[in-house]
Protein backbone atom coordinates (compact mmCIF):
# COMPACT_ATOMS: atom_id res chain seq x y z
CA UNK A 1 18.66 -4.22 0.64
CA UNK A 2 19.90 -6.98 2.74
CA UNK A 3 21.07 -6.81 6.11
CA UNK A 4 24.70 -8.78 6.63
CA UNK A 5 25.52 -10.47 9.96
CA UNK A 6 28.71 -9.55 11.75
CA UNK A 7 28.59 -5.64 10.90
CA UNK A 8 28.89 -2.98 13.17
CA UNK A 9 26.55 -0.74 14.68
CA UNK A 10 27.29 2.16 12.30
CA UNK A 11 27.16 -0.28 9.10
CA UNK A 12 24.14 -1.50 10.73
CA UNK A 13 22.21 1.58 10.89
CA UNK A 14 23.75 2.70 7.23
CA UNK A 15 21.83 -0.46 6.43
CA UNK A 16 18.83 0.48 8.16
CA UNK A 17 18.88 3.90 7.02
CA UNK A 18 18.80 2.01 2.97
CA UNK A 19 15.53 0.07 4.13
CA UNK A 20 13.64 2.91 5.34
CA UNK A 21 12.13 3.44 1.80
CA UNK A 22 11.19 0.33 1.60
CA UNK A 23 9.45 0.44 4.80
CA UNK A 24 7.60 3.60 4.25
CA UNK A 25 6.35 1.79 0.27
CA UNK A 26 5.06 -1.37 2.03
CA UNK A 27 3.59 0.80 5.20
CA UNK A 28 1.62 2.21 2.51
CA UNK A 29 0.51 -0.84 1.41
CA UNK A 30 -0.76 -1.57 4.53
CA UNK A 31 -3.96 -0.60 4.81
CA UNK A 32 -7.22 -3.47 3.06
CA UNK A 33 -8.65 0.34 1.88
CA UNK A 34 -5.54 1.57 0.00
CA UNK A 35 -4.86 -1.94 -1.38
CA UNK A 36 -8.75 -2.18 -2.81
CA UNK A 37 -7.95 1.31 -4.19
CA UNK A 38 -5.16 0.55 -5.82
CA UNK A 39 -6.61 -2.45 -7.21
CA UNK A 40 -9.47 -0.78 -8.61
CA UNK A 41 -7.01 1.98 -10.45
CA UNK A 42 -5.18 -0.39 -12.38
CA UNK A 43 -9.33 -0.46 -14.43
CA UNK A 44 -8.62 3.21 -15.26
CA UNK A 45 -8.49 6.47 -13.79
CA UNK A 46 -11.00 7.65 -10.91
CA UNK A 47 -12.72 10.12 -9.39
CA UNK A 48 -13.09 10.39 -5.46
CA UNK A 49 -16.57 10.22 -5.21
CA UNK A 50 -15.75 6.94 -7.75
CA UNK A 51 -13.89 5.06 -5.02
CA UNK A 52 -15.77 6.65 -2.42
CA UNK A 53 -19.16 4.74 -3.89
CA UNK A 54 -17.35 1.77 -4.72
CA UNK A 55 -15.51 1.01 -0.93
CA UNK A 56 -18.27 2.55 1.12
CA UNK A 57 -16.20 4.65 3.11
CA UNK A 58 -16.17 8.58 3.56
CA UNK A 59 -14.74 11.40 1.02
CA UNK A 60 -12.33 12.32 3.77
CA UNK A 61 -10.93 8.91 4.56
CA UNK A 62 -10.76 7.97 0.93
CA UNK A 63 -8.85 11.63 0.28
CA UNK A 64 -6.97 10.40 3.42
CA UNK A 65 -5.87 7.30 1.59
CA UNK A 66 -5.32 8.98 -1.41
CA UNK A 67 -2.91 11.14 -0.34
CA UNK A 68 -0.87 8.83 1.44
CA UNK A 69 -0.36 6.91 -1.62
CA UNK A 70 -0.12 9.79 -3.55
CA UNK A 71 2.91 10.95 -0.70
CA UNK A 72 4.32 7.08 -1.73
CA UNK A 73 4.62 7.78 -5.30
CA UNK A 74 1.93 4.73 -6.12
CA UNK A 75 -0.91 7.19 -7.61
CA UNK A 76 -1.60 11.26 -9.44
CA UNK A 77 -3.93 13.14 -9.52
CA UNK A 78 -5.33 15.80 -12.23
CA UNK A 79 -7.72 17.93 -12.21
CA UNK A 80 -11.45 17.59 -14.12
CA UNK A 81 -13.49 20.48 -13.58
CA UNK A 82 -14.05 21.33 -10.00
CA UNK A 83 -13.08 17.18 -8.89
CA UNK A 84 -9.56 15.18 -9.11
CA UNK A 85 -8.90 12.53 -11.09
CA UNK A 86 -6.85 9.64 -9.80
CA UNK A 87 -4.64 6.97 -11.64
CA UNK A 88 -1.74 4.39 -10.95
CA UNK A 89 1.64 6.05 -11.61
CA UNK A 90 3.51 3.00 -12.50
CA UNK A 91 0.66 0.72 -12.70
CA UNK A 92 2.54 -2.13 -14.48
CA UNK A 93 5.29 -2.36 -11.14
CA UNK A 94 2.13 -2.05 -8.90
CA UNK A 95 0.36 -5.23 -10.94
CA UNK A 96 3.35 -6.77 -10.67
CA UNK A 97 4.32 -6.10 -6.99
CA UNK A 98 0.46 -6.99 -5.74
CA UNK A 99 0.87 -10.85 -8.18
CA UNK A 100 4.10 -11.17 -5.99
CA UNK A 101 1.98 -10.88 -2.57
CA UNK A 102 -0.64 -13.19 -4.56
CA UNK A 103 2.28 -15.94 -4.69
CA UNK A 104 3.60 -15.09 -1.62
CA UNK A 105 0.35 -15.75 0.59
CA UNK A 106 -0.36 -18.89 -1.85
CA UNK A 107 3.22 -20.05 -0.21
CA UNK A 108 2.66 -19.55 3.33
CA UNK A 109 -1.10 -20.05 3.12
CA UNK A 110 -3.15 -18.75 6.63
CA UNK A 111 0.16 -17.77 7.89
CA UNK A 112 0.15 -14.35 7.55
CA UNK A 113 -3.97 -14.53 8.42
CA UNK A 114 -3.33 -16.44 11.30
CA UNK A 115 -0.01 -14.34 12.76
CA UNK A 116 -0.82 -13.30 16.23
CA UNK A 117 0.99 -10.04 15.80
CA UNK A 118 -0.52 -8.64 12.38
CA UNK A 119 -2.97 -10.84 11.01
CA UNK A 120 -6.80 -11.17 10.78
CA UNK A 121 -7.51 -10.88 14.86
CA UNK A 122 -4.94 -8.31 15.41
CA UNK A 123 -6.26 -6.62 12.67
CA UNK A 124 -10.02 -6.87 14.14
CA UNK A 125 -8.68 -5.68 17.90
CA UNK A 126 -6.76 -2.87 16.61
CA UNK A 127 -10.41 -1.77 15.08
């Protein structure tokens, strides 16, 4: 997945083109909401109103969450009676992949809180 120096333009956006997954899996992770979600999957499977309760938000914007990581490939749904029930589909790569950003922010400590671009007060302007 790494991008080599001296290429040219066409190797360059063959290159690209190989990252885009990998931009669309950690846009999904971008959101505090989908990353509490996810967290609180890997206790068990969950119904809607579940998470809804538990973050405080809305049916519809925890559906709206839902679905996008659903559309990543990160959760499933099945039905139970007239509601949906929600779990991690490969729950032990997600564990895994959320203790590597654990490590990672130890490393670079308020870094990443304090970037003007995309941490904690871009974050509260964009709001």
């Amino acid at each position: 997945m790494a991008i080599t120096a001296g290429t040219s333009d066409g190797d360059r956006a063959a290159e690209l083109e190989m990252l885009l997954p990998a931009t669309c899996l950690f846009h999904s992770l971008s959101d505090p909401s989908r990353l509490v979600i996810l967290q609180h999957l890997q206790l068990g499977e969950h119904r809607v109103v579940d998470l809804t309760e538990h973050l405080g938000l809305s049916q519809s914007t925890v559906s709206k969450h839902l679905a996008r990581l659903k559309d990543a490939g990160l959760v499933e749904s099945r039905p139970q009676g007239r509601a949906s029930v929600y779990s991690l589909l490969h729950g032990e790569a997600i564990t895994e992949l959320l203790a590597a950003a654990e490590r990672l922010l130890g490393l670079t400590g308020d870094t990443v809180a304090l970037c003007p671009v995309h941490g904690k007060r871009a974050a509260a302007e964009s709001n």
